[in-house]
N, C-alpha and C. Protein backbone atom coordinates (compact mmCIF):
# COMPACT_ATOMS: atom_id res chain seq x y z
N UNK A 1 29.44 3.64 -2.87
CA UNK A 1 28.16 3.00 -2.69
C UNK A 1 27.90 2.82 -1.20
N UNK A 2 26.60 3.60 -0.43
CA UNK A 2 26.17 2.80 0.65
C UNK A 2 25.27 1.94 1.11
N UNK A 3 25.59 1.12 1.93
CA UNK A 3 25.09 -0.07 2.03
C UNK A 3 24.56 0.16 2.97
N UNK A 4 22.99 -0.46 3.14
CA UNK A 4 21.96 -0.76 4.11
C UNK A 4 21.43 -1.70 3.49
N UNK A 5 19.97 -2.29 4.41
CA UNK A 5 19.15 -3.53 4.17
C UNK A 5 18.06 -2.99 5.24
N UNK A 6 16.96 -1.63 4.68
CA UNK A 6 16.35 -1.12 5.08
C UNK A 6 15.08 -1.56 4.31
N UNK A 7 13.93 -1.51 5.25
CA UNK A 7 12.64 -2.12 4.61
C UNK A 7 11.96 -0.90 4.14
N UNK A 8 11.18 -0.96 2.97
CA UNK A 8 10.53 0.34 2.65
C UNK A 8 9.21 -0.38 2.37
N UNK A 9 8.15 0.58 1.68
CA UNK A 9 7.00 0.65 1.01
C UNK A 9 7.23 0.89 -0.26
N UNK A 10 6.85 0.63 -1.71
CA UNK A 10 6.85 0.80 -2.84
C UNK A 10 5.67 0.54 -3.08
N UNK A 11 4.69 1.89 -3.05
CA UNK A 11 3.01 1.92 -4.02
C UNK A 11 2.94 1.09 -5.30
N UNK A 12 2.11 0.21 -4.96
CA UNK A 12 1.80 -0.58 -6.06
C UNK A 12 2.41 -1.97 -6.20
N UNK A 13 3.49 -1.69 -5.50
CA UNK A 13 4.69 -3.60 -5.66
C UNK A 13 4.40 -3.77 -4.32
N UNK A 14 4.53 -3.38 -3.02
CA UNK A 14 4.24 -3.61 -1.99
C UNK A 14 5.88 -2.98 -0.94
N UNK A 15 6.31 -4.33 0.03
CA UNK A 15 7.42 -4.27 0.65
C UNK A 15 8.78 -4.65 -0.28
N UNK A 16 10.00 -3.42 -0.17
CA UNK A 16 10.86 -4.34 -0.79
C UNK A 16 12.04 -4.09 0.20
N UNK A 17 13.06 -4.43 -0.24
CA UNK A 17 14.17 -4.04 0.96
C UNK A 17 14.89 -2.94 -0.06
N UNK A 18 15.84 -2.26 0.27
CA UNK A 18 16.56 -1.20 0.37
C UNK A 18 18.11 -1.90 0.25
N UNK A 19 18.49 -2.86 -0.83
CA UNK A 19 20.12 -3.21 -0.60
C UNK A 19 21.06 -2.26 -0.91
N UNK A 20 21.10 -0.87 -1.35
CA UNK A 20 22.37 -0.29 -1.53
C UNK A 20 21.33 1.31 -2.35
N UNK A 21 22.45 2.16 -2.24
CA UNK A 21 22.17 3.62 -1.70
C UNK A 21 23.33 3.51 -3.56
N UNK A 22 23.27 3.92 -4.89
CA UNK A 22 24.49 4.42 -5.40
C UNK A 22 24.24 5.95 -5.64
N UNK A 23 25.63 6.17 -5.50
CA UNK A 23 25.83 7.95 -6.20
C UNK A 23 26.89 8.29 -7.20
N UNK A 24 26.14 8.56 -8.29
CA UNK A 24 27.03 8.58 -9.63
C UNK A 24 27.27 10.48 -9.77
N UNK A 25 28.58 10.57 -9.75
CA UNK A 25 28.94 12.12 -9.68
C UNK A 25 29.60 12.05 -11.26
N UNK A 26 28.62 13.02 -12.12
CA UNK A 26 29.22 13.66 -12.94
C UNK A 26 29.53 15.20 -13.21
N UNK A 27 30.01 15.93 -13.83
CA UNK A 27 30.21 16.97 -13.78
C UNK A 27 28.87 17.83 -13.43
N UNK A 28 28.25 17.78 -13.63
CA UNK A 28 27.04 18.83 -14.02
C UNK A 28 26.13 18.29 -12.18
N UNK A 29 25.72 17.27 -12.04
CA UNK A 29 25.19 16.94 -10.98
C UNK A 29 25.21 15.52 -10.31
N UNK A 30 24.90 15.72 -9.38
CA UNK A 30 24.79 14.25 -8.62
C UNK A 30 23.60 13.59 -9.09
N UNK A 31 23.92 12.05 -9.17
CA UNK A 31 23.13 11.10 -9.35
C UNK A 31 22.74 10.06 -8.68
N UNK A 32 21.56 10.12 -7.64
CA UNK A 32 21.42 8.90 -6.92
C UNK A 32 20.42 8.09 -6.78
N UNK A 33 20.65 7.03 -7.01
CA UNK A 33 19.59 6.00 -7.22
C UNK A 33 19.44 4.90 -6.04
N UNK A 34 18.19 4.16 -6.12
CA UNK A 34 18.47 2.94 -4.89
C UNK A 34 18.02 1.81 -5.81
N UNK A 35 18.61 0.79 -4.98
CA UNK A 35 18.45 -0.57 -5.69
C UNK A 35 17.80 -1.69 -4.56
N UNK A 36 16.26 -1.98 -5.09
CA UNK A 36 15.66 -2.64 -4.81
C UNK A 36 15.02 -3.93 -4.66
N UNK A 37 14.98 -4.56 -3.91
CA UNK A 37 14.71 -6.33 -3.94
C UNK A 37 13.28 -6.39 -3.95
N UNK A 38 12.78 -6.87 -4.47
CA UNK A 38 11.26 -7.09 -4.02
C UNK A 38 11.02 -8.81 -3.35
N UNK A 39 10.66 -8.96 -2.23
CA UNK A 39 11.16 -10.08 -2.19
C UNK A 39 9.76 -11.13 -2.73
N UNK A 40 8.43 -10.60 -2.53
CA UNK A 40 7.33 -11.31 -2.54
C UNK A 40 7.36 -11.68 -4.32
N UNK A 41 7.84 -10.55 -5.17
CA UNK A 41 7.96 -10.74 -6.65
C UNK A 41 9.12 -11.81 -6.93
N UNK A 42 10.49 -11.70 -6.21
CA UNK A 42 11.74 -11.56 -7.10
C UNK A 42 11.95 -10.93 -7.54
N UNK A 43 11.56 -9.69 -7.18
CA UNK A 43 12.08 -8.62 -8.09
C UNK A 43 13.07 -7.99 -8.05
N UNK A 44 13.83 -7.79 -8.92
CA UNK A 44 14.87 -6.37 -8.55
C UNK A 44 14.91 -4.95 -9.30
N UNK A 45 14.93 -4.05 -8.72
CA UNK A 45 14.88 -2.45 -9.19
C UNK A 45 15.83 -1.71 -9.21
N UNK A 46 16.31 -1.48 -10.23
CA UNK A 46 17.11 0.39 -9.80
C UNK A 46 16.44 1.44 -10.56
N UNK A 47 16.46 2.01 -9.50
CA UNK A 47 15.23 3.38 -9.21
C UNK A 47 15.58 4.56 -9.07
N UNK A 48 15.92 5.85 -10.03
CA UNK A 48 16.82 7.00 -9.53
C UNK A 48 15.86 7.72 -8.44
N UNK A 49 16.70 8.64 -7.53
CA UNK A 49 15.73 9.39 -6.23
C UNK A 49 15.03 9.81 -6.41
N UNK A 50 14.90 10.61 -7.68
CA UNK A 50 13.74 11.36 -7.79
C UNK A 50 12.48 10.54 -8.03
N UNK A 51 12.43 9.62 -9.14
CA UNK A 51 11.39 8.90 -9.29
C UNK A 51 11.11 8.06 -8.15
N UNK A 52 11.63 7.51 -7.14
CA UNK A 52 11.32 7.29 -5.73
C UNK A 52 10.18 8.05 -4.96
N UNK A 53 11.03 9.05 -5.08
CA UNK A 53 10.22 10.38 -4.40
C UNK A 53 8.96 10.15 -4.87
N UNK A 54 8.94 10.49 -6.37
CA UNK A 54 7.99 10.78 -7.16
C UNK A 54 6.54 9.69 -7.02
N UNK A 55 6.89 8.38 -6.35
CA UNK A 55 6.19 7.52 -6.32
C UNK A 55 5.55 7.15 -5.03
N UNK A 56 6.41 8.02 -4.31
CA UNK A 56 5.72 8.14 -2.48
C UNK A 56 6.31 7.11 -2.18
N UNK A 57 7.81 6.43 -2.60
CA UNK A 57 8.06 5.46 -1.66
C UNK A 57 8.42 5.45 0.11
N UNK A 58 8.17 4.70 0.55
CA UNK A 58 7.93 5.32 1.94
C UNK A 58 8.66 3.79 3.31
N UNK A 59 9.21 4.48 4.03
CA UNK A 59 9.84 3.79 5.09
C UNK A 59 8.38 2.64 5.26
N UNK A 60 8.57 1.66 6.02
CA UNK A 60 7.60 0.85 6.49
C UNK A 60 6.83 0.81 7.39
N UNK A 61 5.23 0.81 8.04
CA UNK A 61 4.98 1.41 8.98
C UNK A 61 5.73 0.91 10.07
N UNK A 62 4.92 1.13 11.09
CA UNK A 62 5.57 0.72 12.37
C UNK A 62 3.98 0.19 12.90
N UNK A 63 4.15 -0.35 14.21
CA UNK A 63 2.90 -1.03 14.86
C UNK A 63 1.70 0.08 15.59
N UNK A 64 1.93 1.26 15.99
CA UNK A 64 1.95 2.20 16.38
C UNK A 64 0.73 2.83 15.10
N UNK A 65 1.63 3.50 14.29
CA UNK A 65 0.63 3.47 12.63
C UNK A 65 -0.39 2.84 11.90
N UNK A 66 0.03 1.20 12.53
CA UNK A 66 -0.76 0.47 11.79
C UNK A 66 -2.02 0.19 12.80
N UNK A 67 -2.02 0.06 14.31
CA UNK A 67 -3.11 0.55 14.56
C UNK A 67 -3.73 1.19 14.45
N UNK A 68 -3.49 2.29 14.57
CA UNK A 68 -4.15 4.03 14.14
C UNK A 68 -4.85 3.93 13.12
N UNK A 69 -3.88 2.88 12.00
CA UNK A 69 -5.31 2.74 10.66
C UNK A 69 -5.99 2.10 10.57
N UNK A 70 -5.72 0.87 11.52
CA UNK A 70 -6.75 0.01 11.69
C UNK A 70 -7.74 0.13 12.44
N UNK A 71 -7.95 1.16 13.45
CA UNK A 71 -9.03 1.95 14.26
C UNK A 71 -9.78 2.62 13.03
N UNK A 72 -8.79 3.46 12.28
CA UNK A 72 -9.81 4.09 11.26
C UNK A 72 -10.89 3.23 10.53
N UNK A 73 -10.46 2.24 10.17
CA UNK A 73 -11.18 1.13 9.43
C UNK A 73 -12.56 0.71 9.74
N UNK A 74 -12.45 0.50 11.12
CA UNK A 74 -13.74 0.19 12.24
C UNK A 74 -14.70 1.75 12.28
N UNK A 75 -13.89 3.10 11.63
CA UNK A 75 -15.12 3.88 11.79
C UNK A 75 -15.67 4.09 11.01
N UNK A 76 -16.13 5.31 10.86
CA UNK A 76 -16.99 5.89 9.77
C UNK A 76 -16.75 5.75 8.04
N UNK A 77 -17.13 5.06 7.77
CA UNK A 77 -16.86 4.85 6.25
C UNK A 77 -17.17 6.22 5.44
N UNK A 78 -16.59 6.48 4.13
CA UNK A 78 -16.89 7.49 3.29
C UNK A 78 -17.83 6.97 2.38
N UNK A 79 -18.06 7.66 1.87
CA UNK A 79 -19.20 7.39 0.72
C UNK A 79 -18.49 7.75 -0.56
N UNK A 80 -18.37 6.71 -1.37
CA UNK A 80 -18.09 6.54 -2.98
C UNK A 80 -18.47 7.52 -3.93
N UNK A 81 -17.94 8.34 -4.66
CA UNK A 81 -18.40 8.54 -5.81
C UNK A 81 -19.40 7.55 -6.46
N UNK A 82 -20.83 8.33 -6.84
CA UNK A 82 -21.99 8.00 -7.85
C UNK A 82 -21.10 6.75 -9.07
N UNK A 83 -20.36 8.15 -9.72
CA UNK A 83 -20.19 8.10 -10.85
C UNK A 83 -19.05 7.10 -11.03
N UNK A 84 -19.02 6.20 -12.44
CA UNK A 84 -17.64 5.35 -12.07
C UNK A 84 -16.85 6.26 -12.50
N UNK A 85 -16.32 7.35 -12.88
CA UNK A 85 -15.34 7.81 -13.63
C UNK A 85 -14.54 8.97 -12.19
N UNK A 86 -15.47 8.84 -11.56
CA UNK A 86 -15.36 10.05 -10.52
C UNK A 86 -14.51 8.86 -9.38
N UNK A 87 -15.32 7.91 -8.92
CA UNK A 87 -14.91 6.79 -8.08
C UNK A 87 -13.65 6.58 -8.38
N UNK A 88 -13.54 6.02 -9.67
CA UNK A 88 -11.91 5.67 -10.39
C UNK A 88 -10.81 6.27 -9.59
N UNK A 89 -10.91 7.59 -10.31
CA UNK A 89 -9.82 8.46 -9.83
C UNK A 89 -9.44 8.63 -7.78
N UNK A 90 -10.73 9.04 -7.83
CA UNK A 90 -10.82 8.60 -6.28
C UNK A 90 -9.64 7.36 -5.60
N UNK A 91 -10.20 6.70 -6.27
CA UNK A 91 -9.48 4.91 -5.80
C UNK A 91 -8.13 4.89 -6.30
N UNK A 92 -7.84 4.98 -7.09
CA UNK A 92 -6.70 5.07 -7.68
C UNK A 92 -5.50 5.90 -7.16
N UNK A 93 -6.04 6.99 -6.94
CA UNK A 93 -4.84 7.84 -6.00
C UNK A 93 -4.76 7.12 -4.92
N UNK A 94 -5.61 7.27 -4.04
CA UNK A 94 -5.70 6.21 -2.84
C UNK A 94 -4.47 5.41 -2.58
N UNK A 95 -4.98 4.18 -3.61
CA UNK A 95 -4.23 2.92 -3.91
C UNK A 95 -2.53 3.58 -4.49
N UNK A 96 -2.45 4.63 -5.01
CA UNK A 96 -1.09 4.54 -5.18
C UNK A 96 -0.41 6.01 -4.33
N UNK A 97 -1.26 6.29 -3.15
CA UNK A 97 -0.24 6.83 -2.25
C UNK A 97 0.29 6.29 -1.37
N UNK A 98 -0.01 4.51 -1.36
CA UNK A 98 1.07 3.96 -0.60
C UNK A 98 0.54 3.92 0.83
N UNK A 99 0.10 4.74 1.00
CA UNK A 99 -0.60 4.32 2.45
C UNK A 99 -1.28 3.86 3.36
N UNK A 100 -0.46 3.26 4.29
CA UNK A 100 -1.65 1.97 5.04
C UNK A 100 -2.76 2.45 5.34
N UNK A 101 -3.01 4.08 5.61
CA UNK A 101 -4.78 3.78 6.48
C UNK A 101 -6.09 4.26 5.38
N UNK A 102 -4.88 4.82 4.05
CA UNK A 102 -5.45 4.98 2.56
C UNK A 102 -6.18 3.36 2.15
N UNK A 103 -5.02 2.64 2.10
CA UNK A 103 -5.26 1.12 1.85
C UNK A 103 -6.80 0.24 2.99
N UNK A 104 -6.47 0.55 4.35
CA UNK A 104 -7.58 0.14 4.87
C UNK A 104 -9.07 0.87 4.55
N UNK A 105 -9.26 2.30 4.11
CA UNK A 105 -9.76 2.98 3.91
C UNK A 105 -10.33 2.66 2.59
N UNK A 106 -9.63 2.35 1.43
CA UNK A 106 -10.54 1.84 -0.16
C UNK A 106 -11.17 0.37 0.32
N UNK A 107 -10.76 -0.37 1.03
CA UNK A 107 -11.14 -1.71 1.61
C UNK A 107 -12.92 -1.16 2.45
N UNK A 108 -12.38 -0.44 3.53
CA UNK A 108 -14.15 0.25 4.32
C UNK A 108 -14.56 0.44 3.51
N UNK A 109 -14.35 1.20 2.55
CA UNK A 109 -15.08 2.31 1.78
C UNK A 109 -15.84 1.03 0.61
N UNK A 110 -15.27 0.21 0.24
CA UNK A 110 -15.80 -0.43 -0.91
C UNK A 110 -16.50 -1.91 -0.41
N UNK A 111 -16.21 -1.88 1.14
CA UNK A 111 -17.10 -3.27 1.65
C UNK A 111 -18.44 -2.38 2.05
N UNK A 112 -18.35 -1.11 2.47
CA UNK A 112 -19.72 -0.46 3.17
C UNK A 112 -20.10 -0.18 1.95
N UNK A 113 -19.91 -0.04 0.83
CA UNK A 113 -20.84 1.07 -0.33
C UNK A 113 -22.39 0.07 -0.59
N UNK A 114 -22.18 -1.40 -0.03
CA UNK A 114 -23.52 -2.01 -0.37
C UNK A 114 -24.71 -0.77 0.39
N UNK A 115 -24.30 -0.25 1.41
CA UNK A 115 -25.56 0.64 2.27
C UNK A 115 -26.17 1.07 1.79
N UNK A 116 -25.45 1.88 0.50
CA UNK A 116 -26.09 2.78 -0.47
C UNK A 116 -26.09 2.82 -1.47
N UNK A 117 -26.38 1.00 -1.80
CA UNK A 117 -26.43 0.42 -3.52
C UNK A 117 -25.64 0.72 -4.21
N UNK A 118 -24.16 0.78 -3.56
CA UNK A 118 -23.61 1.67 -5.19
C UNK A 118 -23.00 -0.01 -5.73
N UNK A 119 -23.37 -0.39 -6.78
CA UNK A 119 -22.57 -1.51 -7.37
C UNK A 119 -21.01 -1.04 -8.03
N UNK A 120 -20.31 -2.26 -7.76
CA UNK A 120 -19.20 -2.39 -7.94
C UNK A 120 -18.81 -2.69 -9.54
N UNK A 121 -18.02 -2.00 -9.74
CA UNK A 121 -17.76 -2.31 -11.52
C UNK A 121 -16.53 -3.39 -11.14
N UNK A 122 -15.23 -3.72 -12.60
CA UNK A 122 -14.14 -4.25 -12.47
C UNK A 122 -12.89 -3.22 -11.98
N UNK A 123 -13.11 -2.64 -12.12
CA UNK A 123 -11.98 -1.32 -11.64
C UNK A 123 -12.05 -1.49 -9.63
N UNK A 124 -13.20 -0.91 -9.57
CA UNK A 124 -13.31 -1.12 -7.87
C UNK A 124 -13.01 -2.70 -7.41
N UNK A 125 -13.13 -3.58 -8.16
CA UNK A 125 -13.23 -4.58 -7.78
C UNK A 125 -11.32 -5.31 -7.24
N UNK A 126 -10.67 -4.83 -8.70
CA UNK A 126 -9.21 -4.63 -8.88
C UNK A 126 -8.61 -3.96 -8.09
N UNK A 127 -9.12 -2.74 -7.45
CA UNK A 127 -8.42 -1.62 -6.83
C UNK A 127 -8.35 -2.50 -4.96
N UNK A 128 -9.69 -3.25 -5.48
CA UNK A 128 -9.99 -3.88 -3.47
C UNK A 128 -9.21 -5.03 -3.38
N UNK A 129 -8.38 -5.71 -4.33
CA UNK A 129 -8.10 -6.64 -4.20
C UNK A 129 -6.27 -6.45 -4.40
N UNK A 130 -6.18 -5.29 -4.62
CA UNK A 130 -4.82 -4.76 -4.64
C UNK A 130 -4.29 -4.01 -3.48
N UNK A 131 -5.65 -3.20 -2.82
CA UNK A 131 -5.37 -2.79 -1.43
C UNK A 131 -5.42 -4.12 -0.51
N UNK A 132 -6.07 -5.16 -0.64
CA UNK A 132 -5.87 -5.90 0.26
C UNK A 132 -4.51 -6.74 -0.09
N UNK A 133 -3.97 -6.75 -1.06
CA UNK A 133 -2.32 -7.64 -1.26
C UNK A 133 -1.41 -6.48 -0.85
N UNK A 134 -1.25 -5.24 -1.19
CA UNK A 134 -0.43 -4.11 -0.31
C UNK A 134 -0.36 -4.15 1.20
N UNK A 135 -1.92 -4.35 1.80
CA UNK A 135 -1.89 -4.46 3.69
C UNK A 135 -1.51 -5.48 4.02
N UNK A 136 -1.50 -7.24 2.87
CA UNK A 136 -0.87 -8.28 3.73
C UNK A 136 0.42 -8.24 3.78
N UNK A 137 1.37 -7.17 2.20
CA UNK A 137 2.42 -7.29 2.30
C UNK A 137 3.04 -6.52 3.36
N UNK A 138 2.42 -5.34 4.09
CA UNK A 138 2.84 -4.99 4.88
C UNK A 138 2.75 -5.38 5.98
N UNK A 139 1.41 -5.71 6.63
CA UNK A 139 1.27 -6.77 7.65
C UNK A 139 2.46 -7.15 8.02
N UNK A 140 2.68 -8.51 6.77
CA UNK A 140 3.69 -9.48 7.35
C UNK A 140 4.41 -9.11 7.66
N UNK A 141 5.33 -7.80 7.50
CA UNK A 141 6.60 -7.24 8.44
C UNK A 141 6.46 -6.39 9.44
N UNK A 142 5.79 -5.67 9.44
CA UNK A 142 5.01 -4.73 10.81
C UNK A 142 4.79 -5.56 11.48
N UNK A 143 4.08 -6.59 11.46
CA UNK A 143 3.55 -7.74 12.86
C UNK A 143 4.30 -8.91 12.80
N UNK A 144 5.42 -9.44 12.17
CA UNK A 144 6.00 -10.58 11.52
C UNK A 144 5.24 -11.40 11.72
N UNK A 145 4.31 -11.25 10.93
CA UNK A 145 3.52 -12.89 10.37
C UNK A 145 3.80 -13.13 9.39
N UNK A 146 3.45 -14.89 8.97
CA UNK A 146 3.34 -15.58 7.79
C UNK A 146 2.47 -14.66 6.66
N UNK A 147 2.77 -15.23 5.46
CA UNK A 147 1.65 -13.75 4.36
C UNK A 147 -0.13 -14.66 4.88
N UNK A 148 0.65 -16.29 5.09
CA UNK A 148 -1.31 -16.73 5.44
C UNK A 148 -1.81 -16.33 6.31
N UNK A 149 -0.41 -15.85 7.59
CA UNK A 149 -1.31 -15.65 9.04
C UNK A 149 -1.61 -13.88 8.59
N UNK A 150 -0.88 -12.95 7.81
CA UNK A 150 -1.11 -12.00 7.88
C UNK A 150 -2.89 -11.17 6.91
N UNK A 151 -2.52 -12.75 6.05
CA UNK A 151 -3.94 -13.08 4.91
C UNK A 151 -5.46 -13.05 5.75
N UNK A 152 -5.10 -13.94 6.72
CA UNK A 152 -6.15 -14.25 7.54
C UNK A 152 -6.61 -12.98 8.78
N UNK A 153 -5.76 -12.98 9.02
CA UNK A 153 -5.51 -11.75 10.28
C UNK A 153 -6.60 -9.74 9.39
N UNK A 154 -6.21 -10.27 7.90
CA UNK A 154 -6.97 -9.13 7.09
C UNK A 154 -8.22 -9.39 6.98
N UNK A 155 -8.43 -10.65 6.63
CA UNK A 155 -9.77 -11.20 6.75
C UNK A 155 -10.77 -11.16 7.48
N UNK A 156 -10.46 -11.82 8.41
CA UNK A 156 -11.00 -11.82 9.93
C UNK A 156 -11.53 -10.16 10.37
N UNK A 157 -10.65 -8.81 10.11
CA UNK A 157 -10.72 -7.77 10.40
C UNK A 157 -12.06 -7.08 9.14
N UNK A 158 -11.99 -7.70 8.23
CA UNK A 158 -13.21 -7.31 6.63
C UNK A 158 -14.21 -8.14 7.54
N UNK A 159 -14.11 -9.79 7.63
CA UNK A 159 -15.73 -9.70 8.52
C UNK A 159 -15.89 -9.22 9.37
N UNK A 160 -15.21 -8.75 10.34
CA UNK A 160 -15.46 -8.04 11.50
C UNK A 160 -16.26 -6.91 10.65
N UNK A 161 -15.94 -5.52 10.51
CA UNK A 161 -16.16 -5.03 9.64
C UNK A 161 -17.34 -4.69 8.90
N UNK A 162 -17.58 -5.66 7.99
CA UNK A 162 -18.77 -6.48 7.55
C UNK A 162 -20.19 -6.69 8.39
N UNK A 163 -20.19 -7.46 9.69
CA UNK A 163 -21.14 -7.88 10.65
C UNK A 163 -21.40 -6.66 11.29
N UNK A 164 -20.52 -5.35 11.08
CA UNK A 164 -20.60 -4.25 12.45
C UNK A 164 -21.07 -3.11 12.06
């Protein structure tokens, strides 16, 4: 078994840590899994590699990254799918590739869509409120803030945003 206490990304749960690396050797092939803390849940995971993979789990950004997406945020917004069924899918991948400037990006995208009337169903509504608990959970370790100072710090950046 190897041991680390490495921070990752997990799409959809948020930040968890990385306590231990196992590798189960049986005849036919190797087996390796990681075992996961979630700390904002309590959670704990064991997760074989592949389904890891499979889920885009991903190292944690860095400060560097998380500007870069947070510049994106301040620009040009996309325009929504019409349709809700089209939007859905849209949002949904988004939201579960795990990625911060994906995550700031369903947030633009679904505070600007008032421009062009598109109303919000419960799905978009769910999807904005899940990208914004994914960016505070990351926040708080990329910038080590509190989850309130990192809560607020998201906020503050949506009215900005908002007024501009």
């Amino acid at each position: 078994m190897e041991q680390s206490k490495k921070l990752l990304f997990y799409p959809m749960y948020g930040v968890c840590i990385l306590e231990s690396v196992e590798k189960e050797d049986d005849l036919e092939n190797l087996q390796i899994s990681y075992n996961l803390y979630f700390p904002k849940q309590g959670l704990r995971m064991f997760i074989p590699q592949q389904r890891a993979l499979q889920k885009c789990i991903r190292p944690l950004s860095n400060v560097d990254y998380f500007l870069s997406s947070r510049a994106q945020f301040f620009g040009e917004y996309a325009q929504l799918p019409l349709n809700p069924s089209e939007r859905r899918c849209l949002l949904q991948a988004k939201i579960e590739s795990g990625l911060l400037h994906d995550h700031f990006g369903i947030i633009r995208d679904i505070i600007c869509s008032k421009a062009y009337n598109l109303k919000m169903n419960s799905h978009d509504r769910s999807i904005l409120s899940m990208a914004r608990e994914m960016l505070v959970s990351e926040l708080m370790y990329v910038l080590n803030l509190s989850a309130d100072d990192a809560g607020r710090y998201l906020k503050e950046d949506i009215e900005k945003r908002q007024l501009g």
